[in-house]
Protein backbone atom coordinates (compact mmCIF):
# COMPACT_ATOMS: atom_id res chain seq x y z
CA UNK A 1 -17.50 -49.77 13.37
CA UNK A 2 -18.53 -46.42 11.75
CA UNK A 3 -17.04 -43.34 13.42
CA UNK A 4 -19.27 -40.48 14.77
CA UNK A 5 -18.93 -37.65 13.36
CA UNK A 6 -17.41 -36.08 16.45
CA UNK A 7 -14.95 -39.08 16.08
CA UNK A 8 -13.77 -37.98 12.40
CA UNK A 9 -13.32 -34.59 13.55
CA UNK A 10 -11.12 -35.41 16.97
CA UNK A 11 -8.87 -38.10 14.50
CA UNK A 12 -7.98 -35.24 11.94
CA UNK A 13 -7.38 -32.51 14.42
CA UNK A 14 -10.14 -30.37 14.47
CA UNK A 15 -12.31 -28.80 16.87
CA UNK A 16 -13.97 -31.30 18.99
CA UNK A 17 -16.95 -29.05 18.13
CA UNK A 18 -18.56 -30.61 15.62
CA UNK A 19 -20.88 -27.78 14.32
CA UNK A 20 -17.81 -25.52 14.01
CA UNK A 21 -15.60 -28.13 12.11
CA UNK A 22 -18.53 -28.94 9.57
CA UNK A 23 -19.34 -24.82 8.96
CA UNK A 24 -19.81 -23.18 5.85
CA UNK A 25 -17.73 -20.53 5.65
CA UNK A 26 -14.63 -23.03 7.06
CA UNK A 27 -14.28 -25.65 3.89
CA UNK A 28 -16.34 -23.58 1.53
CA UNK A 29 -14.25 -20.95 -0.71
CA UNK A 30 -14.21 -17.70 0.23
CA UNK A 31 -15.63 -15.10 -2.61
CA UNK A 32 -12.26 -13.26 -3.60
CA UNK A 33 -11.33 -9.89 -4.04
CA UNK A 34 -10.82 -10.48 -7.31
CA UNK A 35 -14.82 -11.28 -8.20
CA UNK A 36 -15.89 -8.86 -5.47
CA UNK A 37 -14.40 -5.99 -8.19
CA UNK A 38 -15.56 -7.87 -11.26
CA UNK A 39 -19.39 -7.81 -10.10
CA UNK A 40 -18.61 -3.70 -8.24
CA UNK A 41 -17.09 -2.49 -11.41
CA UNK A 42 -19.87 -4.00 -13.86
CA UNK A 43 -22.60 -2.56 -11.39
CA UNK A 44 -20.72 1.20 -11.44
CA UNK A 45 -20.37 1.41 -14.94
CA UNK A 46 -24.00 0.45 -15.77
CA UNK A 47 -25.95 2.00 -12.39
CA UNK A 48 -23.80 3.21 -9.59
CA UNK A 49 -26.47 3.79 -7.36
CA UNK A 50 -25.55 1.79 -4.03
CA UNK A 51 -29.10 2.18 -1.94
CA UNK A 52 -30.36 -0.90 -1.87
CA UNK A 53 -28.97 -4.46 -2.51
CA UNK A 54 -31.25 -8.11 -1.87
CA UNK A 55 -29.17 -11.17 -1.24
CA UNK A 56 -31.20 -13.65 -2.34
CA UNK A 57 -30.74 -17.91 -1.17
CA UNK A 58 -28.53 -16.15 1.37
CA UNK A 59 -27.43 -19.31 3.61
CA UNK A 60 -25.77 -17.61 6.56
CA UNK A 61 -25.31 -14.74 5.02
CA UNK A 62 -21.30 -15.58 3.83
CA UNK A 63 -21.77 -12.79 0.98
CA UNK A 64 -23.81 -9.95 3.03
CA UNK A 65 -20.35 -8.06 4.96
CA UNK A 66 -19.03 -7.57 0.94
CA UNK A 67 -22.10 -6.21 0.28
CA UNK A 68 -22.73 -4.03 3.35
CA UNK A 69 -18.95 -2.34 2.22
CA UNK A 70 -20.70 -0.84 -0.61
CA UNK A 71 -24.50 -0.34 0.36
CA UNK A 72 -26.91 1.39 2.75
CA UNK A 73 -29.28 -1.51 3.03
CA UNK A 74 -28.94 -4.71 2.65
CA UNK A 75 -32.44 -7.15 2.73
CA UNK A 76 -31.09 -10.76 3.57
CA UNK A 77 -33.58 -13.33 2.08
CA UNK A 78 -33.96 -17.37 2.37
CA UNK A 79 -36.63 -20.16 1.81
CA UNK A 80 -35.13 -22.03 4.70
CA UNK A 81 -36.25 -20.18 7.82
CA UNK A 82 -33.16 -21.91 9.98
CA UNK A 83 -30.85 -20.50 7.08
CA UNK A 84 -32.30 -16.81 8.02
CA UNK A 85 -32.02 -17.22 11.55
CA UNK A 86 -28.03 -18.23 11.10
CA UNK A 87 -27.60 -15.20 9.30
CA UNK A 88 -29.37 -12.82 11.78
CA UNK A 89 -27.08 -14.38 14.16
CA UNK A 90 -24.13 -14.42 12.68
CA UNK A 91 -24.53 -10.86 10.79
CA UNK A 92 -25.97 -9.37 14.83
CA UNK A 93 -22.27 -10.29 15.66
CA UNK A 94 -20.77 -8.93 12.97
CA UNK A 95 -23.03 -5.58 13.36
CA UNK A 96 -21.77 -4.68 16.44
CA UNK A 97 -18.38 -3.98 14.93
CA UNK A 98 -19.50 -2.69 12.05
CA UNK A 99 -22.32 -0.69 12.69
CA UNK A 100 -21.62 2.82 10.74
CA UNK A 101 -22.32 -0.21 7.81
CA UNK A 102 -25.05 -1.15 5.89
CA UNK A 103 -28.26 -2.14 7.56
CA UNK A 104 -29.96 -5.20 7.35
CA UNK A 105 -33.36 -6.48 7.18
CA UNK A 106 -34.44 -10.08 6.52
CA UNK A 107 -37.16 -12.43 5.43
CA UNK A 108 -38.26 -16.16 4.83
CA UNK A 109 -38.86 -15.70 1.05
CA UNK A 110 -38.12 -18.71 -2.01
CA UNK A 111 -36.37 -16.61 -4.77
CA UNK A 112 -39.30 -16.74 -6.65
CA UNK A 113 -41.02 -14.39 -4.74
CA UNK A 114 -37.84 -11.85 -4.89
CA UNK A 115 -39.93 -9.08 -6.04
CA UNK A 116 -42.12 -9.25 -2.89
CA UNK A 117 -39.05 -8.23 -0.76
CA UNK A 118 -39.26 -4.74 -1.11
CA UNK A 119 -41.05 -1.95 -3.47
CA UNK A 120 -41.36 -2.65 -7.13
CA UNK A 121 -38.27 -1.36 -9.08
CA UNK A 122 -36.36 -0.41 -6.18
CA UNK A 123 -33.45 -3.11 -6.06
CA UNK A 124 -29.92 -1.38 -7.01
CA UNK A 125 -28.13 -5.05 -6.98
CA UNK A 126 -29.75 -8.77 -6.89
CA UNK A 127 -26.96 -11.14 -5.99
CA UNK A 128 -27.14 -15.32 -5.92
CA UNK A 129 -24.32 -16.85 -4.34
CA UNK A 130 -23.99 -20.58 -5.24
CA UNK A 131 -28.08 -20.57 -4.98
CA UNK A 132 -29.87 -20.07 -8.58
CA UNK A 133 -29.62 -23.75 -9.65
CA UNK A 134 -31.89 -24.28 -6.16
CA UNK A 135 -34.71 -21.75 -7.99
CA UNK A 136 -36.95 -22.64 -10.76
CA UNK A 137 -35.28 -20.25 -12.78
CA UNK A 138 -37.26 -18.64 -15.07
CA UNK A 139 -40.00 -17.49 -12.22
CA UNK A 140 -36.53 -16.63 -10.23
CA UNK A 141 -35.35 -14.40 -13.34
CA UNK A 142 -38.75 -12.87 -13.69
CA UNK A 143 -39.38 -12.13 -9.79
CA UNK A 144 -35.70 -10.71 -9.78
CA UNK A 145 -36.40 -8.23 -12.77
CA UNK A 146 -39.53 -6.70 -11.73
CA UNK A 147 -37.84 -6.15 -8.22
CA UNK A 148 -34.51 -4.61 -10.16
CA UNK A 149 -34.12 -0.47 -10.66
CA UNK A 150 -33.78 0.43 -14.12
CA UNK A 151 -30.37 0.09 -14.47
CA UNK A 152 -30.13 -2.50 -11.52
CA UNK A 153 -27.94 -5.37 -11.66
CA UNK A 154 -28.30 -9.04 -11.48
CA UNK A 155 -25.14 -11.12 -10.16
CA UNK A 156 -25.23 -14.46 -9.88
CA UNK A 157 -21.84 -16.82 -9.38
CA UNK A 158 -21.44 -20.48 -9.13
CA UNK A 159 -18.92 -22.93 -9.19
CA UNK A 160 -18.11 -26.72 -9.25
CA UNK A 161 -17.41 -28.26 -6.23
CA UNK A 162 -15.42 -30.62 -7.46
CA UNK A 163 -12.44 -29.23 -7.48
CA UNK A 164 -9.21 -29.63 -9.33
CA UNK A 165 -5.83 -30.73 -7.97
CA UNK A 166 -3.32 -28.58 -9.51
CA UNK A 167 0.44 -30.36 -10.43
CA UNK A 168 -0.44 -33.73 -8.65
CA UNK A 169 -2.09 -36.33 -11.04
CA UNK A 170 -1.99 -39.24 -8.42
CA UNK A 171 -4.36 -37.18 -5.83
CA UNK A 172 -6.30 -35.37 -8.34
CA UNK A 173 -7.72 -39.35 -9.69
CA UNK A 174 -8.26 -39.81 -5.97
CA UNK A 175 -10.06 -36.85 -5.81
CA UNK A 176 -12.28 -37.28 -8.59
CA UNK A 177 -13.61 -40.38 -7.32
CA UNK A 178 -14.60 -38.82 -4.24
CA UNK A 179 -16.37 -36.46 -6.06
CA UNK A 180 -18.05 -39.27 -8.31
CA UNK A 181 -19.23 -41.24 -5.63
CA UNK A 182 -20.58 -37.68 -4.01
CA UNK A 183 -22.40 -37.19 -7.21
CA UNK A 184 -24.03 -40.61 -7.34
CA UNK A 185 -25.24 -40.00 -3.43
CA UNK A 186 -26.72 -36.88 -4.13
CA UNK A 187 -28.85 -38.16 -7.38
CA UNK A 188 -29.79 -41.37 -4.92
CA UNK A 189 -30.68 -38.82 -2.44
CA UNK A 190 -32.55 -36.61 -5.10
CA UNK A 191 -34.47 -39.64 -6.02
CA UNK A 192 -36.51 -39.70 -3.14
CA UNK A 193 -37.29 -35.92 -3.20
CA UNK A 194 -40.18 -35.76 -5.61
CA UNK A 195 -40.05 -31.99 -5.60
CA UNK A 196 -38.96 -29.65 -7.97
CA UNK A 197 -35.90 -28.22 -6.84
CA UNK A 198 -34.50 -31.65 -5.92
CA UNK A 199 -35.17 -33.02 -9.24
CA UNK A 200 -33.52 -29.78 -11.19
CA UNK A 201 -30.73 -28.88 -8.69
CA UNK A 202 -28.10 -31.27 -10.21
CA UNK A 203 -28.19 -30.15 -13.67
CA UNK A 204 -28.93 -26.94 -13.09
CA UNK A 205 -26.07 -27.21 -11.29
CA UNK A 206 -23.49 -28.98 -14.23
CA UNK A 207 -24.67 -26.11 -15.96
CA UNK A 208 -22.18 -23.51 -15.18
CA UNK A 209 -24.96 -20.64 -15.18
CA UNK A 210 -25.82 -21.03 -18.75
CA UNK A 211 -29.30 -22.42 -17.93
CA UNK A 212 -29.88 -19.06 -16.74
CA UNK A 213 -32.56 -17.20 -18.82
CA UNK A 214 -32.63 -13.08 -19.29
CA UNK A 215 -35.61 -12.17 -21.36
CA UNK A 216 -34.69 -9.11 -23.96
CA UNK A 217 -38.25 -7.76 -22.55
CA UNK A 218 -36.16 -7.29 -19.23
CA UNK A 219 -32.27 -6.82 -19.31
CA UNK A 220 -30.32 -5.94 -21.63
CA UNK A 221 -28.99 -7.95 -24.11
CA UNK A 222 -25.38 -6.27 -25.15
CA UNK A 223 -24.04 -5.45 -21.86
CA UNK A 224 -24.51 -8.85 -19.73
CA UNK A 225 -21.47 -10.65 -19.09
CA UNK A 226 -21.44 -14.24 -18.67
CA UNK A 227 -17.93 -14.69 -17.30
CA UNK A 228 -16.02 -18.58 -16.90
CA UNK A 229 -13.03 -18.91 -15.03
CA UNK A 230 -10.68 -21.58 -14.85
CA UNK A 231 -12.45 -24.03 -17.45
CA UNK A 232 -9.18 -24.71 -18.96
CA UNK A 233 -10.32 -25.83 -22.65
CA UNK A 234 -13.16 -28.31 -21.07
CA UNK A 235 -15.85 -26.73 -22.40
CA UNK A 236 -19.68 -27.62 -21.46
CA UNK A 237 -18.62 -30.36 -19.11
CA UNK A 238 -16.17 -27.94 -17.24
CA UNK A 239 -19.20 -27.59 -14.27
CA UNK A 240 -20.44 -31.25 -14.35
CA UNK A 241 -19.95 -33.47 -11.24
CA UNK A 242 -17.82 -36.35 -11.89
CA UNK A 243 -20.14 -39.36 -13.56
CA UNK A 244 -23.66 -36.69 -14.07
CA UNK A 245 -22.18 -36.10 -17.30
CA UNK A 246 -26.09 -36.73 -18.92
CA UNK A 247 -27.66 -34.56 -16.06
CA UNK A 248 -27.30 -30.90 -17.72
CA UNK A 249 -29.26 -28.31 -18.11
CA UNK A 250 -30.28 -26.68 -21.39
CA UNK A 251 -28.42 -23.63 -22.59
CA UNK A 252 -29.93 -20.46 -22.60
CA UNK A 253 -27.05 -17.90 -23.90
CA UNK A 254 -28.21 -15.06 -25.87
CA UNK A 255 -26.66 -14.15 -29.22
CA UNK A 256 -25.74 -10.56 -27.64
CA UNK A 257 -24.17 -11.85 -24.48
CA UNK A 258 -20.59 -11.19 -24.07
CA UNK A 259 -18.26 -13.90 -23.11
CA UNK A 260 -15.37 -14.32 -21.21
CA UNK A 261 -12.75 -16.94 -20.03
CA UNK A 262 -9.91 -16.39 -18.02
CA UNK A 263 -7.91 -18.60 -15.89
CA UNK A 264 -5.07 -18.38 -13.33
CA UNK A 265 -2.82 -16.58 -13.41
CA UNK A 266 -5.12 -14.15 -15.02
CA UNK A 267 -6.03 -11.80 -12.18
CA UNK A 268 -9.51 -11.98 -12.82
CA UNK A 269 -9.13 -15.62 -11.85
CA UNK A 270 -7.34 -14.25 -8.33
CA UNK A 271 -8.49 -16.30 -5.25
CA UNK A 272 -9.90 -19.40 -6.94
CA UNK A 273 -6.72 -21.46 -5.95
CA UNK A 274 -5.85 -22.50 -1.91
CA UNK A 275 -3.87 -24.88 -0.36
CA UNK A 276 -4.99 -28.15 1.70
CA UNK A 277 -4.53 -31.02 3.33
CA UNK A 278 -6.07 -34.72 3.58
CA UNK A 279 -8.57 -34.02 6.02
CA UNK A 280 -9.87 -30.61 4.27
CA UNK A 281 -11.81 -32.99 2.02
CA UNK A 282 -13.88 -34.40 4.88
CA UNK A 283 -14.91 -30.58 5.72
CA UNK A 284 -15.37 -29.90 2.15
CA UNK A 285 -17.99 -33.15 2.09
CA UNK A 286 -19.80 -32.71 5.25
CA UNK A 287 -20.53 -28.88 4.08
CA UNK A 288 -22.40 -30.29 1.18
CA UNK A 289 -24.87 -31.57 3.88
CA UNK A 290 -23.41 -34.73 4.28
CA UNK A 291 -22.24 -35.10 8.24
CA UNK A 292 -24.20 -38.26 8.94
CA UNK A 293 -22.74 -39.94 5.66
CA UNK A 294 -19.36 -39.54 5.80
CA UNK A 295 -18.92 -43.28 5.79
CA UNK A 296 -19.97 -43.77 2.92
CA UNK A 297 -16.75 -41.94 1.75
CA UNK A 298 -14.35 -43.17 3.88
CA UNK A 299 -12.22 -45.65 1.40
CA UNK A 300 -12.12 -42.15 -0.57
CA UNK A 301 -10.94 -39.85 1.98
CA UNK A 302 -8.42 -43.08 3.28
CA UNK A 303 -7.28 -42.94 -0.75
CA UNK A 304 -6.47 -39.06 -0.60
CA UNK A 305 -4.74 -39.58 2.56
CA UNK A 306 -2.71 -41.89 1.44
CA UNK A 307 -1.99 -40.25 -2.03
CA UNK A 308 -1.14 -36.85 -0.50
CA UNK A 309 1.41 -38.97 1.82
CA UNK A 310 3.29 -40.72 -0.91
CA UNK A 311 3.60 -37.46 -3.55
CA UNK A 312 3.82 -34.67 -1.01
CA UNK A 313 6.39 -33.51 1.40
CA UNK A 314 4.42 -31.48 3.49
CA UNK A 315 0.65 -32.91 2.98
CA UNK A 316 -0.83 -29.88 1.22
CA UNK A 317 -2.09 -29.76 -2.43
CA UNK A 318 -3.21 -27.03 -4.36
CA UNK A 319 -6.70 -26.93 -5.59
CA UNK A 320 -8.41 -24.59 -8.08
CA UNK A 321 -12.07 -23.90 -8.47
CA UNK A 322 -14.14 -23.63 -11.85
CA UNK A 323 -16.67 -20.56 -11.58
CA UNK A 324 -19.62 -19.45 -13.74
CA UNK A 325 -20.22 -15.47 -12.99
CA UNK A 326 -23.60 -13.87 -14.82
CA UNK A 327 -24.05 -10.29 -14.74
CA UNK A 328 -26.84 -8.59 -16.51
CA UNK A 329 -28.45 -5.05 -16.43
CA UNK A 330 -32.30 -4.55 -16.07
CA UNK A 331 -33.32 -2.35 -18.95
């Protein structure tokens, strides 16, 4: 008999609250200090005016307190109106003990209609948090830049979810094919959503950001910063999910667009490593939307289990995180 998913959660140890077990923010990894000053230092040295930031695909909001550390106003923006009213929620809460902070204001708007967020030219900083390959990204890019200050900055960061076991061979094969059957689920499930941003998500997705247009009209050219860490010599596939290897997006580098790799322990690369356990990678898995289908991953999650058992001695691995980071400057 399948388990509920309120089952799953009691077995491994977890709050009997399902809706708190499954959230975001718990299996999800947390944006580090370490990109927090790669995106604030790129933005002072090109703009340095901190009026007005848009966090756009916002979720619940995971990225808005960084951003409210550094700005006056913050506009919180989503397509999915449940995603908005999470976030007025959860940033109300975090308001009231932080209110000499940034204020908010929010709005149901795709990312394609950035620019309709606030006044023309008025946007200091534009960030995307693991939402751009949801966008149809060249209206996204164009929206974004006619909403952008001169001198504004665009940020967008991604990365993989399939993670990488560090130093443990035997789990990191187990975890792979988690990952590959994952992929396979999510193109099935893709299949029957005809629309656009089910069809492009995936390899927009494997993409690693460099489907990401920035016409020379609009930023410039010299001073954006496309920014890789951890690829570890894998090149193009670095960002693909396990079996999607054909699903990729094309590549829209520019000639003038400076590149940069780094990789732990290169402090640039600071945060994308943390330590778990067996059941982590049931959390990870229902955070990628898939609570009522963790079933179909259960031989997996049984495999890691076991795996973690027979080559660990306290039932932690390490696991490290591949991440695309764009940052551009509207001209």
């Amino acid at each position: 008999m399948a388990q509920s998913a309120t089952d799953t959660g009691r077995r491994y140890g977890y709050s009997q609250d399902w809706t708190d077990w499954h959230s975001y923010a718990r299996f999800r990894p947390a944006y580090p200090a370490s990109t927090v000053k790669l995106i604030t230092d790129y933005h002072r040295a090109h703009s340095n005016s901190l009026r007005f930031a848009h966090d756009i695909g916002s979720g619940s909001g995971v990225f808005v307190p960084i951003l409210a550390e550094y700005f006056q106003h913050v506009h919180i923006s989503d397509s999915n109106p449940t995603n908005v009213s999470k976030a007025r929620q959860r940033l109300g809460e975090w308001y009231q003990q932080n209110w000499w902070k940034a204020k908010f204001s929010f709005s149901v708007t795709a990312a394609e209609e950035a620019c309709e967020c606030g006044v023309p030219g008025s946007v200091d900083m534009a960030t995307l948090m693991m939402s751009a390959h949801w966008t149809d990204v060249e209206a996204m890019v164009q929206s974004v830049g006619q909403s952008l200050a001169p001198n504004g900055t665009l940020a967008i960061v991604q990365y993989n979810p399939a993670c990488t076991v560090v130093g443990n061979k035997p789990v990191n094969a187990v975890v792979q094919d988690l990952f590959q059957a994952l992929g396979e689920e999510l193109v099935r499930a893709a299949g029957g959503d005809k629309s656009l941003t089910g069809q492009r998500s995936m390899p927009q997705s494997n993409s690693g950001l460099d489907y990401v247009p920035l016409p020379e009209g609009t930023f410039i050219q010299d001073v954006t910063k496309r920014i890789k860490i951890n690829v570890r010599g894998r090149g193009d596939g670095a960002f693909v999910v396990p079996g999607q290897e054909e699903r990729v997006a094309p590549s829209r580098v520019g000639a003038l667009h400076r590149k940069y790799d780094f990789a732990f322990p290169d402090e640039e690369a600071d945060g994308w490593r943390q330590e778990v356990n067996g059941p982590w990678f049931r959390g990870f898995i229902s955070s990628m939307e898939q609570e009522g289908k963790l079933q179909l991953f259960e031989e997996h999650f049984e495999a890691i289990d076991r795996k973690i058992e027979d080559t660990t001695a306290g039932g932690m691995v390490t696991i490290e995180w591949t991440v695309a980071i764009l940052l551009a400057t509207k001209k």
